[in-house]
PDB file of N, CA and C in Angstrom:
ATOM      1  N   UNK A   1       0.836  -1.165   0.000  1.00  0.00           N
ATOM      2  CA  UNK A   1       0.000   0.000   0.000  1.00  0.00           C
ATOM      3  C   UNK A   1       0.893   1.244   0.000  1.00  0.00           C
ATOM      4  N   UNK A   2       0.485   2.157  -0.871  1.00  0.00           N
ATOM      5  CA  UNK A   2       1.250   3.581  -1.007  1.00  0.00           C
ATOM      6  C   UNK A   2       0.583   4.498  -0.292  1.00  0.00           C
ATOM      7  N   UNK A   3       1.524   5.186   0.650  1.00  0.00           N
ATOM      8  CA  UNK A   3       1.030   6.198   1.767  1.00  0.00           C
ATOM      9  C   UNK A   3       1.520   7.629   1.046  1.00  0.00           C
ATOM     10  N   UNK A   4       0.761   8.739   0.951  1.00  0.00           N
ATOM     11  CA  UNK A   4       0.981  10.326   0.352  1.00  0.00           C
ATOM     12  C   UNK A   4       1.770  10.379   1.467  1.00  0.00           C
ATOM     13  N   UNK A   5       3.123  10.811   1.281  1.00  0.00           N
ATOM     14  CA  UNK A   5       3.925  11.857   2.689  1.00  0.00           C
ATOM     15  C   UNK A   5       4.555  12.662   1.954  1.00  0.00           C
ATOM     16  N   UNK A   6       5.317  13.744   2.795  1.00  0.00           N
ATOM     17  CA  UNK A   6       5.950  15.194   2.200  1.00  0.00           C
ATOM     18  C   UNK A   6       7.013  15.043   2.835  1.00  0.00           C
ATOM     19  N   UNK A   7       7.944  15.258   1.942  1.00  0.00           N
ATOM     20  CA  UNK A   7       9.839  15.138   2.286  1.00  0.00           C
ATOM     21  C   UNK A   7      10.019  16.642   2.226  1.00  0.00           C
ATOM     22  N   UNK A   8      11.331  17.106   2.369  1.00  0.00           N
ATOM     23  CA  UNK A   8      12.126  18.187   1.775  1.00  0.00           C
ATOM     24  C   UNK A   8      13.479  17.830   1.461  1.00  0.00           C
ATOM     25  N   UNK A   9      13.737  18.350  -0.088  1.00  0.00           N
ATOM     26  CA  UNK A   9      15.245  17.947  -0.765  1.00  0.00           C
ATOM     27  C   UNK A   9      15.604  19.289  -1.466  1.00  0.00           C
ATOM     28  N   UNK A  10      16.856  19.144  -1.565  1.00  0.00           N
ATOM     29  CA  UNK A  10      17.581  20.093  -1.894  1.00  0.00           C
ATOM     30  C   UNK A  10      16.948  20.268  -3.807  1.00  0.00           C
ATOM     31  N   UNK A  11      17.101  21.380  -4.072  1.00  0.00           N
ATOM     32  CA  UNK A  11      16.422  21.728  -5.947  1.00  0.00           C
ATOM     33  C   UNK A  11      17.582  20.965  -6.392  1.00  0.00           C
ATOM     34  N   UNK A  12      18.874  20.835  -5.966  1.00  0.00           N
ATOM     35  CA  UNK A  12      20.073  19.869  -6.571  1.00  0.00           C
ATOM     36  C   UNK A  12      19.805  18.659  -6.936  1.00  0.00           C
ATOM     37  N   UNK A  13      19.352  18.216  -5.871  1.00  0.00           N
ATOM     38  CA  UNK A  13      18.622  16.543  -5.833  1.00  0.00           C
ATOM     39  C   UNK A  13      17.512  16.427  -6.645  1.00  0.00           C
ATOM     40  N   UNK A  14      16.694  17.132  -6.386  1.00  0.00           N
ATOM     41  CA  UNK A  14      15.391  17.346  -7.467  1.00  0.00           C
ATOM     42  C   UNK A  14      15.773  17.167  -8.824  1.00  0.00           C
ATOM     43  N   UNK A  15      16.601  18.156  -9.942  1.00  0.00           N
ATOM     44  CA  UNK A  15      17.359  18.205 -10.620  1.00  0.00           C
ATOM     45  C   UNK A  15      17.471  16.974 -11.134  1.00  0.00           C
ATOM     46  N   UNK A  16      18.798  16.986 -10.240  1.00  0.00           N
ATOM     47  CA  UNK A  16      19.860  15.792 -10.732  1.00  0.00           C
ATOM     48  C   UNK A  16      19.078  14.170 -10.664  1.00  0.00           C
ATOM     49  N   UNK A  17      17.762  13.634 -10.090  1.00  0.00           N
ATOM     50  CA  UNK A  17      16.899  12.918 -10.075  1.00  0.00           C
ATOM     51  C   UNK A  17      15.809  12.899 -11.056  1.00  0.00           C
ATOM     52  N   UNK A  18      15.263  14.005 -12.172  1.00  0.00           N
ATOM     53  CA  UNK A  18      14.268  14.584 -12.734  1.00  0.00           C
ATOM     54  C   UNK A  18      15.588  14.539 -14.443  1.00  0.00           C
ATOM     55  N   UNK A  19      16.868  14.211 -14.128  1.00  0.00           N
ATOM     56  CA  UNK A  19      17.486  14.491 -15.302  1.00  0.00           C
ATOM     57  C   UNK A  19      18.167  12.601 -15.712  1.00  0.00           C
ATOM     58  N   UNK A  20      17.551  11.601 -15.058  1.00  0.00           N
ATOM     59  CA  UNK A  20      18.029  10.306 -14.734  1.00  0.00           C
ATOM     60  C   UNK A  20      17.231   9.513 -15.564  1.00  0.00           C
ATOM     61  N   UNK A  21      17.680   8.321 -16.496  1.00  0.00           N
ATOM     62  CA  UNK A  21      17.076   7.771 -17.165  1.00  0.00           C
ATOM     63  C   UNK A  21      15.643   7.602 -17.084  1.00  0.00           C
ATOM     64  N   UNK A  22      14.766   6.955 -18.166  1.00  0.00           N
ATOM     65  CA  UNK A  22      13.571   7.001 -18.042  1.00  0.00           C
ATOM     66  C   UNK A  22      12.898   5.803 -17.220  1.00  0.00           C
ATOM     67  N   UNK A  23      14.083   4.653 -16.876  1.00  0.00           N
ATOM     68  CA  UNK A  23      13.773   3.616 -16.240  1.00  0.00           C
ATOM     69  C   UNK A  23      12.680   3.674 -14.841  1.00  0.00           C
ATOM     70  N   UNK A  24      13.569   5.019 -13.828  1.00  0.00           N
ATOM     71  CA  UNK A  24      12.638   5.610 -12.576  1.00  0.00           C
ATOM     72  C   UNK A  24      11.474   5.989 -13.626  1.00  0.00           C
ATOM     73  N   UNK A  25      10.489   6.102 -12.878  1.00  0.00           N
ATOM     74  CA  UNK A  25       9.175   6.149 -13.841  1.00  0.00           C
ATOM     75  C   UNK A  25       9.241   7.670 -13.130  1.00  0.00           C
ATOM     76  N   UNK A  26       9.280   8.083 -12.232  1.00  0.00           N
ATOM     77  CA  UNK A  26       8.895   9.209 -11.115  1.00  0.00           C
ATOM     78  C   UNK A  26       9.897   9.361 -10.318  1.00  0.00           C
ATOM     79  N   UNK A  27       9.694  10.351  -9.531  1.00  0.00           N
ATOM     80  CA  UNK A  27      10.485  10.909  -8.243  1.00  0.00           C
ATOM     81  C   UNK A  27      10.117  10.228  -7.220  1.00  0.00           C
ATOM     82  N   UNK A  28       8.614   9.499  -7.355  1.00  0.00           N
ATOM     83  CA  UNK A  28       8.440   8.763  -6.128  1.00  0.00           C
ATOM     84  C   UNK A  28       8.886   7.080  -6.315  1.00  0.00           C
ATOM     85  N   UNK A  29       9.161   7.005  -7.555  1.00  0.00           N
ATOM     86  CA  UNK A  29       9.952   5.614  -7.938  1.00  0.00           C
ATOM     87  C   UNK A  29      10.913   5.462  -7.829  1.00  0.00           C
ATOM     88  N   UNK A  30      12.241   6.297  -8.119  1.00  0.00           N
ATOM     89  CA  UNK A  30      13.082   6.368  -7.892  1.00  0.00           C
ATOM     90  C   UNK A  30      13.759   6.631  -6.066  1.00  0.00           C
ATOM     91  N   UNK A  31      12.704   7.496  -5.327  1.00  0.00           N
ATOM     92  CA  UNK A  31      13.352   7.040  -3.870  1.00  0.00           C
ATOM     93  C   UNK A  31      12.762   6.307  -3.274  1.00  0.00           C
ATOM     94  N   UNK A  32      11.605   5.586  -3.625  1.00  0.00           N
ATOM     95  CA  UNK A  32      11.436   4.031  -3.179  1.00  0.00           C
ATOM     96  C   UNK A  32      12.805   3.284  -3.805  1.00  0.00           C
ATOM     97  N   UNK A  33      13.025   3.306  -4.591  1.00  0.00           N
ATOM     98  CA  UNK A  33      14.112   2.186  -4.737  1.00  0.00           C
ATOM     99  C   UNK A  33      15.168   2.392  -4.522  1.00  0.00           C
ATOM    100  N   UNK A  34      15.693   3.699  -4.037  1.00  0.00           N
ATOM    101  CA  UNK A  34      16.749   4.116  -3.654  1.00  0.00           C
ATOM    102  C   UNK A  34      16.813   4.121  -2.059  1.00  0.00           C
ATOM    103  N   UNK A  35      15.718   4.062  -1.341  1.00  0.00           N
ATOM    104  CA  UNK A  35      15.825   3.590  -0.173  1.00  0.00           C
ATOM    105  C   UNK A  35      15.446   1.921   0.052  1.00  0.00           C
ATOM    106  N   UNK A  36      14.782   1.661  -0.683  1.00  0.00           N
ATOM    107  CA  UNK A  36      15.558   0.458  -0.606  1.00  0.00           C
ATOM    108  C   UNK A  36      16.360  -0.475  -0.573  1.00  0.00           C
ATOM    109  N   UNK A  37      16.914  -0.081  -1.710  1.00  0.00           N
ATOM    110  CA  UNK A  37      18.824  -0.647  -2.117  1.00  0.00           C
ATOM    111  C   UNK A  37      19.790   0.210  -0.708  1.00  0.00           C
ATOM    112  N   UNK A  38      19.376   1.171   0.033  1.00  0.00           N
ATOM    113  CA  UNK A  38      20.009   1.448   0.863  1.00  0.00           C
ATOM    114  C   UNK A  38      19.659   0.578   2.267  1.00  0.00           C
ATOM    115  N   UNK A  39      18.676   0.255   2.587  1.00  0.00           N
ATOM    116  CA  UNK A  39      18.097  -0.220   3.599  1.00  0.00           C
ATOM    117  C   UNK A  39      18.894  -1.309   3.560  1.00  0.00           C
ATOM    118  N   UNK A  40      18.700  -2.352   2.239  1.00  0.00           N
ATOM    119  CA  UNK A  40      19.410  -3.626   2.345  1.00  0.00           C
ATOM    120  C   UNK A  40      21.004  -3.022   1.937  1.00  0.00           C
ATOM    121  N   UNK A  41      21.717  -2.506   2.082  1.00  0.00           N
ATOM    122  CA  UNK A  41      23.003  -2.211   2.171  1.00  0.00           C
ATOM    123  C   UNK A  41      23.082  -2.001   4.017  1.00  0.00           C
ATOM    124  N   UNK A  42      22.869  -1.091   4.692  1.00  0.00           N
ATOM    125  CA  UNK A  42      22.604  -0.870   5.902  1.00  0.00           C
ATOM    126  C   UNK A  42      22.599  -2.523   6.604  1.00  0.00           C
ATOM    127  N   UNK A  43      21.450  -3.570   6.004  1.00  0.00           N
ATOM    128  CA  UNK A  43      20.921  -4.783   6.959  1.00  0.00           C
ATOM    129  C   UNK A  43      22.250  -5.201   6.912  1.00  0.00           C
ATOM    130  N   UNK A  44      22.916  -5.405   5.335  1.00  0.00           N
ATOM    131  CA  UNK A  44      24.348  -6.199   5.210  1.00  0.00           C
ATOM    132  C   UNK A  44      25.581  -5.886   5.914  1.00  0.00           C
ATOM    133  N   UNK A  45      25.649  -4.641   6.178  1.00  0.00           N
ATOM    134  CA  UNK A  45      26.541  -3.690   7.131  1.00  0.00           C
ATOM    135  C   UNK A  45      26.582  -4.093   8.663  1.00  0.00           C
ATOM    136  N   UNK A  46      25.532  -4.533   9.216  1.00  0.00           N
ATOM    137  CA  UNK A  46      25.228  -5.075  10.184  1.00  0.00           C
ATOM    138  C   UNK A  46      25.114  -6.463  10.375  1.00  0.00           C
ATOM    139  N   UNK A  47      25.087  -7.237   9.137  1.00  0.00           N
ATOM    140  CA  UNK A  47      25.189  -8.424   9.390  1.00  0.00           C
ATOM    141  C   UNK A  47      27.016  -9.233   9.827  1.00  0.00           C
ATOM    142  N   UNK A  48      27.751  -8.271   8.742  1.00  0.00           N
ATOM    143  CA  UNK A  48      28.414  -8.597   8.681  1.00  0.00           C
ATOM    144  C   UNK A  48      29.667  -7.796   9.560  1.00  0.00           C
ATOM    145  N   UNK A  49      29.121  -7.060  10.850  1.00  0.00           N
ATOM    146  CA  UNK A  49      29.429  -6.583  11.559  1.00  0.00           C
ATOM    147  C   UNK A  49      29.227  -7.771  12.610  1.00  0.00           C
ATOM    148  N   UNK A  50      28.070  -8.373  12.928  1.00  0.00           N
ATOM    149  CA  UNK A  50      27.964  -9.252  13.743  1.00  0.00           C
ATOM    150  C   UNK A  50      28.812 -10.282  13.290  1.00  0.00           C
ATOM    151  N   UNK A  51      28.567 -10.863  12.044  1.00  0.00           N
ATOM    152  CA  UNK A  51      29.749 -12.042  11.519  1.00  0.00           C
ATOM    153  C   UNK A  51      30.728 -11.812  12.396  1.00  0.00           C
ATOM    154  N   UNK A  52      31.609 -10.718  11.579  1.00  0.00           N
ATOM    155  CA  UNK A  52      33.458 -10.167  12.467  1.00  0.00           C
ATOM    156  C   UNK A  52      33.009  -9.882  13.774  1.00  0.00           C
ATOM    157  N   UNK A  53      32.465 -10.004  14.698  1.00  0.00           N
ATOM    158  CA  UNK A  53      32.231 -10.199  16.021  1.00  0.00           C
ATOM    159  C   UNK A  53      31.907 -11.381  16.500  1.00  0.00           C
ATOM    160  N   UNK A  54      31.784 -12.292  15.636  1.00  0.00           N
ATOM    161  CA  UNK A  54      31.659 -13.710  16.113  1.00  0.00           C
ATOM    162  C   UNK A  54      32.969 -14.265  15.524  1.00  0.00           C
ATOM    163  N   UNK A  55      33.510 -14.170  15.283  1.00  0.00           N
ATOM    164  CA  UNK A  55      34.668 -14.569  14.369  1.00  0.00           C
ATOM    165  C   UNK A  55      36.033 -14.156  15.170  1.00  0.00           C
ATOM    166  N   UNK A  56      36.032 -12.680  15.734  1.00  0.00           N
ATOM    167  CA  UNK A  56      37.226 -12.284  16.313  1.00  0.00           C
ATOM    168  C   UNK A  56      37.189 -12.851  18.333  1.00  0.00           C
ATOM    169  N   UNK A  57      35.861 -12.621  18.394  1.00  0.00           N
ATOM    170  CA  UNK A  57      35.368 -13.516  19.374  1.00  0.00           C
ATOM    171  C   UNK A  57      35.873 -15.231  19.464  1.00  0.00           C
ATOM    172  N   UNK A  58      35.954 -15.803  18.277  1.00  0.00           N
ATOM    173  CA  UNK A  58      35.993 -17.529  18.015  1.00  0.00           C
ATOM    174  C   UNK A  58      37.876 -17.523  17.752  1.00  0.00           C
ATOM    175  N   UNK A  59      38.458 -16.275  17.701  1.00  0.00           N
ATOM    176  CA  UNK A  59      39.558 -16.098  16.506  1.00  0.00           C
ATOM    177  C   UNK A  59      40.416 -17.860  17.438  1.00  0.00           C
ATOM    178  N   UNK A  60      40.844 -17.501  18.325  1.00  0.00           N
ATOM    179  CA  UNK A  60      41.770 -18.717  19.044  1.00  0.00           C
ATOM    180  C   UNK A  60      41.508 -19.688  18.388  1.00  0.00           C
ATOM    181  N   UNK A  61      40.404 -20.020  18.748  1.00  0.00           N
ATOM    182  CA  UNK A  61      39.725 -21.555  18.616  1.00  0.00           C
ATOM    183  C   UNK A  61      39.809 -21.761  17.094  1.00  0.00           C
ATOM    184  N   UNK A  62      39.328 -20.724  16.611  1.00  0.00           N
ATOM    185  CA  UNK A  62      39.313 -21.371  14.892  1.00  0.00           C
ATOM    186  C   UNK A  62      40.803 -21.415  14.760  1.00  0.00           C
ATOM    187  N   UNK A  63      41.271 -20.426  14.374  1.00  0.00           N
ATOM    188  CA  UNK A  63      43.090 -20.936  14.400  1.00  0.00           C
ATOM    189  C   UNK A  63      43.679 -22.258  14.734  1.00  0.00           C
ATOM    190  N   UNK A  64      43.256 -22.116  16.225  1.00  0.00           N
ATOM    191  CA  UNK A  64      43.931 -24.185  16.738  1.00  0.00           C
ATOM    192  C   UNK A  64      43.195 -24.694  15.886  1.00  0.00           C
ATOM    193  N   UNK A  65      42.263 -24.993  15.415  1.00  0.00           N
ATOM    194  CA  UNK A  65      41.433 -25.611  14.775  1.00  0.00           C
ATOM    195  C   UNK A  65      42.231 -26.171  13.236  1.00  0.00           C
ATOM    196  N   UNK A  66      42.202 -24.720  13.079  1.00  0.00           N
ATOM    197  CA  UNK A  66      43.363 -24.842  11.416  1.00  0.00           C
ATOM    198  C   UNK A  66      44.725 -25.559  11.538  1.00  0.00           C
ATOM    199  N   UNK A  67      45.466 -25.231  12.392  1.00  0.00           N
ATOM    200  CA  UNK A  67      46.507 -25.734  12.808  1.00  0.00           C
ATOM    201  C   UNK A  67      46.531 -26.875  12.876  1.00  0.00           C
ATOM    202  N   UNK A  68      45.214 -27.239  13.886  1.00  0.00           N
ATOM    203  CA  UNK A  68      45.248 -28.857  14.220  1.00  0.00           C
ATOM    204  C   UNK A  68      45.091 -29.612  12.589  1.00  0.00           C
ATOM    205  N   UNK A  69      44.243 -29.321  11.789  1.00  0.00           N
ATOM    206  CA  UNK A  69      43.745 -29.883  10.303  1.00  0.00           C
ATOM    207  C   UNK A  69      45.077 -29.275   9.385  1.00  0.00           C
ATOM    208  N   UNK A  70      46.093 -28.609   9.251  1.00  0.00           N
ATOM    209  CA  UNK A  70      47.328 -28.212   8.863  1.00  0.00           C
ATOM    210  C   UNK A  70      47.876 -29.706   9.321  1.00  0.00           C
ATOM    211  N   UNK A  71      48.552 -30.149  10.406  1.00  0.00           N
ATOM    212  CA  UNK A  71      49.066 -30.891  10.760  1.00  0.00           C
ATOM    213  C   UNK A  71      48.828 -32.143  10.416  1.00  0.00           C
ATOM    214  N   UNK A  72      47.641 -32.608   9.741  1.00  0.00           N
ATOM    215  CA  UNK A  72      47.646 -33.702   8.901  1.00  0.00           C
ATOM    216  C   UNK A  72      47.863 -33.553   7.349  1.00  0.00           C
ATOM    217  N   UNK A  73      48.636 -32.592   6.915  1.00  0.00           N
ATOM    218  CA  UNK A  73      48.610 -32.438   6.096  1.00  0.00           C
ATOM    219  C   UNK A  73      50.042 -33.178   5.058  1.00  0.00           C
ATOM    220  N   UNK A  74      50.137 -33.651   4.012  1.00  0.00           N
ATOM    221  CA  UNK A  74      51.302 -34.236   3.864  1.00  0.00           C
ATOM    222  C   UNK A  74      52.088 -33.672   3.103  1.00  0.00           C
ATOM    223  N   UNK A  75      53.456 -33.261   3.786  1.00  0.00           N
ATOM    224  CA  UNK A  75      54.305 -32.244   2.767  1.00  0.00           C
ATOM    225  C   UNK A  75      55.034 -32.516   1.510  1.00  0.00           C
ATOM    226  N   UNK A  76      54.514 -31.962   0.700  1.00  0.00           N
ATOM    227  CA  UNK A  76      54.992 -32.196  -0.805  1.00  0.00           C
ATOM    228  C   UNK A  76      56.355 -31.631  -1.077  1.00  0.00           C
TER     229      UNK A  76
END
């Protein structure tokens, strides 16, 4: 469902958005999908913030881990 709301942007942005292929159908097409593609940039930013916090958190253990599976390894 599409809700009417009122932003304020710079006449730059206006512009430079109003001069962009014909693909955006509108101004209101184009920052729906531009906050979108940002939103899911943002989720990934955070995902993978938690990742490297589980990871530098695990760092020891995974290392011995490697080490230990290194050590069966047969040298060529």
């Amino acid at each position: 469902m599409k809700v009417k709301t009122s932003i304020t942007l710079s006449q730059e942005l206006l512009d430079t958005i109003d001069h962009l292929p014909d693909r955006y159908r509108n101004r209101s097409h184009f920052l729906e999908t531009a906050a979108w593609a940002y939103i899911r940039q943002l989720r990934r930013a955070e995902q993978a913030a938690r990742d490297r916090e589980i990871l530098n958190r695990r760092a020891d253990y995974l290392n011995e881990e490697v080490m230990d599976a290194l050590a069966y390894q047969v040298a060529l």
